[in-house]
C-alpha atoms as a PDB file:
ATOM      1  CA  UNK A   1      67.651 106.504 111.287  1.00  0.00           C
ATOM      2  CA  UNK A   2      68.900 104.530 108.335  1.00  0.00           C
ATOM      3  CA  UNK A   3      71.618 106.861 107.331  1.00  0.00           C
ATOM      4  CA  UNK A   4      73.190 106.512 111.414  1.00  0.00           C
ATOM      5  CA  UNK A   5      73.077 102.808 110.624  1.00  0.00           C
ATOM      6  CA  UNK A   6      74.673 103.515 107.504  1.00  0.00           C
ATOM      7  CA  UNK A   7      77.649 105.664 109.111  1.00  0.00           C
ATOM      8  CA  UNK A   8      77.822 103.025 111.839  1.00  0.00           C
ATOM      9  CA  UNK A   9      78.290 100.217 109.704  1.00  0.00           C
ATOM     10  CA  UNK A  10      81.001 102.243 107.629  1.00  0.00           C
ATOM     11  CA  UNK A  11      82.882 102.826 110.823  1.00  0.00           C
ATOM     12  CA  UNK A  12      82.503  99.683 112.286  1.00  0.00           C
ATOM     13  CA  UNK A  13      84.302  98.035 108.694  1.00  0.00           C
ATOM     14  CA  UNK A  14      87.241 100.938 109.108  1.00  0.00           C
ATOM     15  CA  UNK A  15      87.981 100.157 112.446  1.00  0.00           C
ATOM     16  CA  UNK A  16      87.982  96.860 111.598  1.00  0.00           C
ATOM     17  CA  UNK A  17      90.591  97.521 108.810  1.00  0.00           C
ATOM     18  CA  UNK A  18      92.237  99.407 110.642  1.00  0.00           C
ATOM     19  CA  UNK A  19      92.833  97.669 113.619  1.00  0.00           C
ATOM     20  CA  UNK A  20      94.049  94.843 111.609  1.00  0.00           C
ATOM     21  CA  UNK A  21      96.252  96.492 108.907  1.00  0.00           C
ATOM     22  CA  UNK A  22      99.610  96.638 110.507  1.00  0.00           C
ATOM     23  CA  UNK A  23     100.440  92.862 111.790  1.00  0.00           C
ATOM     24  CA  UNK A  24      99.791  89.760 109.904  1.00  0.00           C
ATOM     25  CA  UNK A  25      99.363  86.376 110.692  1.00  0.00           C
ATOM     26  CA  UNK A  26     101.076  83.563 108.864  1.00  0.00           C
ATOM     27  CA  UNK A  27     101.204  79.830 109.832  1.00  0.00           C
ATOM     28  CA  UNK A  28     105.380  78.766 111.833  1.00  0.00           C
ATOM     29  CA  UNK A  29     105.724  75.142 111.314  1.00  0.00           C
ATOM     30  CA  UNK A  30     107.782  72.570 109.572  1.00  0.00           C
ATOM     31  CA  UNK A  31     107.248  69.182 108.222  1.00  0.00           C
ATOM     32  CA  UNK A  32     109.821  67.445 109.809  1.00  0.00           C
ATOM     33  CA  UNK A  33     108.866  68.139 113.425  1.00  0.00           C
ATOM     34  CA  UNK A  34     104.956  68.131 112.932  1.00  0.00           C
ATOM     35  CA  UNK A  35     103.981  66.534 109.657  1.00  0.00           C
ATOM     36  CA  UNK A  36     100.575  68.376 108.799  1.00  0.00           C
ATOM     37  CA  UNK A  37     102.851  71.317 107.887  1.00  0.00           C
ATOM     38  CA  UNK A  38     103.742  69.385 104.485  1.00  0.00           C
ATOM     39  CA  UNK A  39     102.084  69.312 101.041  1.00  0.00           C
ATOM     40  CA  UNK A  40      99.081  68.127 102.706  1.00  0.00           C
ATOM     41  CA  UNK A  41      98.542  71.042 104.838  1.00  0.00           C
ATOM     42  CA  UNK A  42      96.695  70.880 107.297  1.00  0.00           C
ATOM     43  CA  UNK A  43      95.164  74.089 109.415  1.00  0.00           C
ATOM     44  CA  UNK A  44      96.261  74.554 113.067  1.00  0.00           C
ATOM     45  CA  UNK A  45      95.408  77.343 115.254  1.00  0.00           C
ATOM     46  CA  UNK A  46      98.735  75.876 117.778  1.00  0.00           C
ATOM     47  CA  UNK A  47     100.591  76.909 114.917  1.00  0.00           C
ATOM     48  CA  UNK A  48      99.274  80.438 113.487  1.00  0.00           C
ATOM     49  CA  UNK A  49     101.468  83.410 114.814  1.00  0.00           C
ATOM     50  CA  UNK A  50     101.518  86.975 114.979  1.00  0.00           C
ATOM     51  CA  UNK A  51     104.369  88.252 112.965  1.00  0.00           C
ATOM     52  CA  UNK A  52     105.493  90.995 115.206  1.00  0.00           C
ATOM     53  CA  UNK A  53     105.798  88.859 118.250  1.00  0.00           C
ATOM     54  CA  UNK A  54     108.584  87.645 116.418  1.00  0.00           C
ATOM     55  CA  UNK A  55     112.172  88.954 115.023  1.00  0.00           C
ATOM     56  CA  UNK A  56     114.068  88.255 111.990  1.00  0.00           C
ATOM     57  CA  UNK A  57     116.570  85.399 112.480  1.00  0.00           C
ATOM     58  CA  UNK A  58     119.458  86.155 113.278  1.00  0.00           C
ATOM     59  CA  UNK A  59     120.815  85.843 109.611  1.00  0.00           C
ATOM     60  CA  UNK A  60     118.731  88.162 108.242  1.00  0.00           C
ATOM     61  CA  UNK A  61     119.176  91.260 110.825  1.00  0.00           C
ATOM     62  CA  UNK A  62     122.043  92.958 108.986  1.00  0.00           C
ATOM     63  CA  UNK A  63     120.107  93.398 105.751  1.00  0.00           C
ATOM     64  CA  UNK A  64     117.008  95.013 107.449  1.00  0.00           C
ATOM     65  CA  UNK A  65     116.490  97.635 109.408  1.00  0.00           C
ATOM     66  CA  UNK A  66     113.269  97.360 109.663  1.00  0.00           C
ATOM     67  CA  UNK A  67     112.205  94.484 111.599  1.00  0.00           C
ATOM     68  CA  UNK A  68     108.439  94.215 111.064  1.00  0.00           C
ATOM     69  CA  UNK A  69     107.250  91.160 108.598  1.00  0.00           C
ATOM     70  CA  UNK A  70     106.236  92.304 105.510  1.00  0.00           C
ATOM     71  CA  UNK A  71     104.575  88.642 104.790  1.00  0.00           C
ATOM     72  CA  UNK A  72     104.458  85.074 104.827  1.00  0.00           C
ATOM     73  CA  UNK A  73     106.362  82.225 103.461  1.00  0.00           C
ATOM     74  CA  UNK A  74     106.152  79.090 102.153  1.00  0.00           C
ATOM     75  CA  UNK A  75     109.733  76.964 101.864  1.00  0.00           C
ATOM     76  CA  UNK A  76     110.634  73.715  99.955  1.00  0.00           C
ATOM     77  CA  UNK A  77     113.988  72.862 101.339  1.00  0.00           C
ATOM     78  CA  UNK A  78     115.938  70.188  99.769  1.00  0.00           C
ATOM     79  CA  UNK A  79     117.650  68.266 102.967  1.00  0.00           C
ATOM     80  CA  UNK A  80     119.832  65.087 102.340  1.00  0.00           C
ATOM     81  CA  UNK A  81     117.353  62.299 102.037  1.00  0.00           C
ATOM     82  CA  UNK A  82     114.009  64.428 102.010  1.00  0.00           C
ATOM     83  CA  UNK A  83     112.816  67.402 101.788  1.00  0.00           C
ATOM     84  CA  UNK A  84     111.239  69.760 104.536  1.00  0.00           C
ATOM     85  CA  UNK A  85     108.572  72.314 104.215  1.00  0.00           C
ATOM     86  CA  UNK A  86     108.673  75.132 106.189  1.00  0.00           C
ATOM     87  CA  UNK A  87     106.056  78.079 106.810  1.00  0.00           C
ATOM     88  CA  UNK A  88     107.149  81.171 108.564  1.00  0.00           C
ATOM     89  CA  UNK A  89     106.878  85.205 108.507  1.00  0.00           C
ATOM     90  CA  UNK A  90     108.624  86.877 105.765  1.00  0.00           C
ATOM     91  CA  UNK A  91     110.987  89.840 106.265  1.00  0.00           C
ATOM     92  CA  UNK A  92     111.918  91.766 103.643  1.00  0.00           C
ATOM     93  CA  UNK A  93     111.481  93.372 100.489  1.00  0.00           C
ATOM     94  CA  UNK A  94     108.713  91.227  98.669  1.00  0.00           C
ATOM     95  CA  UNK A  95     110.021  92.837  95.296  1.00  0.00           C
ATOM     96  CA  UNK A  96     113.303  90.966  96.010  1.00  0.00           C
ATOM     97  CA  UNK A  97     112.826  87.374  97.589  1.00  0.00           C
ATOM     98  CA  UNK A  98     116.375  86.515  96.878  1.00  0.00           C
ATOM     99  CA  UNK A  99     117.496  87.899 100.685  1.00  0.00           C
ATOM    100  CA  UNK A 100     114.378  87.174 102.626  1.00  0.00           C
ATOM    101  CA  UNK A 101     113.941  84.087 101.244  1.00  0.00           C
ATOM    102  CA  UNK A 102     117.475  82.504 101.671  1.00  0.00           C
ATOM    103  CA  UNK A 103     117.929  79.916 104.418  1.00  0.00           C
ATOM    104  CA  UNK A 104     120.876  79.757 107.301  1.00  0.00           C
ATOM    105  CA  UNK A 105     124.263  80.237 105.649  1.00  0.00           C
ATOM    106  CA  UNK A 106     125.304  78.036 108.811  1.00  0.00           C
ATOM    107  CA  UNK A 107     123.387  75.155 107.358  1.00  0.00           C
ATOM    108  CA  UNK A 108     125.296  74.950 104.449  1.00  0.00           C
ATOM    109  CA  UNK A 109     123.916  71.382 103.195  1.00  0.00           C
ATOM    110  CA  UNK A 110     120.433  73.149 102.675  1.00  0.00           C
ATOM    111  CA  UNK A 111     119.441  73.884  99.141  1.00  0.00           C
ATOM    112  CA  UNK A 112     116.547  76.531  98.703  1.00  0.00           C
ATOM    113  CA  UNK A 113     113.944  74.664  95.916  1.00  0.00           C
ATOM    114  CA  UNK A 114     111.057  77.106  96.171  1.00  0.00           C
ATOM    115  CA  UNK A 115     110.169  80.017  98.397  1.00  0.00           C
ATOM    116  CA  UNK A 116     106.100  81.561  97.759  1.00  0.00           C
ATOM    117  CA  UNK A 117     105.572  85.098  99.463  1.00  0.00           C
ATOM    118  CA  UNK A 118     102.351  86.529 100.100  1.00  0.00           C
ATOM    119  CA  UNK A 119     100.698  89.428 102.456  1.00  0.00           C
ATOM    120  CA  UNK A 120      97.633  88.273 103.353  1.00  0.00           C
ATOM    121  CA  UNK A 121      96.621  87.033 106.505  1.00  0.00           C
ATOM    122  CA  UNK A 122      97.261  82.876 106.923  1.00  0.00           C
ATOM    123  CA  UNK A 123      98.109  82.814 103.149  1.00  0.00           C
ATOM    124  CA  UNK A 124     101.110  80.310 103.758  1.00  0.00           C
ATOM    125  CA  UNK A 125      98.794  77.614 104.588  1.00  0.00           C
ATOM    126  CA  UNK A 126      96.648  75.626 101.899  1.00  0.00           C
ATOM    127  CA  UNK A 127      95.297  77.703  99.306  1.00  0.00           C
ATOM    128  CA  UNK A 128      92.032  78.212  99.949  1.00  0.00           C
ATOM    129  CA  UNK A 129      88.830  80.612  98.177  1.00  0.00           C
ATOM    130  CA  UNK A 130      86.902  81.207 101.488  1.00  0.00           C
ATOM    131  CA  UNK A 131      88.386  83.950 102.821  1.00  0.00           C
ATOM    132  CA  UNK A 132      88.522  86.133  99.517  1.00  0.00           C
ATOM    133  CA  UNK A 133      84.672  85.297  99.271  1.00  0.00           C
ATOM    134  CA  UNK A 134      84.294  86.449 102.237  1.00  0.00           C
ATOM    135  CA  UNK A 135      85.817  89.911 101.454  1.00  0.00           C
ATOM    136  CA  UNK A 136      83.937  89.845  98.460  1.00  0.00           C
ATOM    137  CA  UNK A 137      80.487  89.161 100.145  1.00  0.00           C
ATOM    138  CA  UNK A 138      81.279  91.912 102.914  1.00  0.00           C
ATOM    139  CA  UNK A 139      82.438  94.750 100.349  1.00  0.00           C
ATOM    140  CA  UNK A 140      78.951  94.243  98.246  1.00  0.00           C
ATOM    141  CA  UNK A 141      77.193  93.952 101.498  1.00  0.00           C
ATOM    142  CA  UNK A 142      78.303  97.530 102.668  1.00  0.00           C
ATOM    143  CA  UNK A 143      78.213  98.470  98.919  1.00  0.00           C
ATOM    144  CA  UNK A 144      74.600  97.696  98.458  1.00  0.00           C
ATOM    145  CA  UNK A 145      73.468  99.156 102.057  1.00  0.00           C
ATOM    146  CA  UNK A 146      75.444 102.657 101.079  1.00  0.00           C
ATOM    147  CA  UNK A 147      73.548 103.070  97.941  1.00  0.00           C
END
């Protein structure tokens, strides 16, 4: 009996992997139209997306074939008078941030100050520990009930 609650469990946590290994999630917003996108970030479900709902813009088609997200993004764009902070999917190479990164060549008075890329689900919002602790918890949790 225990060991078919064991194998249960196990295949319950794959198929949860599993089912949620090929899209990610990553907060679309900027701080000029709704200001809790800024520094201050504050979390909004109205505002999380599914990466491959979306495409590449337009600028960045030609350098990828492949037009999944690989990640999320965090940019600090330097506009005349302020600055904007904008959170969106990532597509490209996350070895090489200088394409995927880069903003609208048509918006040539935009100046790129920072660009963070992660992979994680939601990690383009305010850094936070509670979801890695809750990975943590889970993988002891099985851990300790398969030994």
């Amino acid at each position: 009996m225990v060991s078919s609650v064991k194998l249960f469990l196990t295949l319950a946590v794959l198929a949860t992997f599993a089912c949620t290994g090929y899209a990610i999630k990553c907060y679309q917003c900027d701080s000029i139209t709704k200001p809790n996108c800024g520094m201050n970030f504050k979390a909004d479900d109205s505002v999380l997306l599914d990466c491959t709902r979306i495409a590449p813009p337009r600028f960045l088609q030609n350098f990828f074939p492949v037009r999944n997200a690989t990640g999320c993004m965090k940019q600090t764009i330097d506009l005349p008078g302020q600055s904007q902070i904008v959170r969106s999917c990532y597509f490209g190479d996350l070895s090489n941030k200088q394409t995927g990164c880069q903003t609208d060549p048509s918006m040539p008075i935009n100046k790129l100050l920072s660009c963070e890329v992660c992979t994680k689900d939601e990690c383009n919002g305010s850094s936070s520990m509670a979801p890695i602790a809750g990975v943590i918890l889970l993988f002891f949790g099985v851990a300790r009930l398969l030994a």
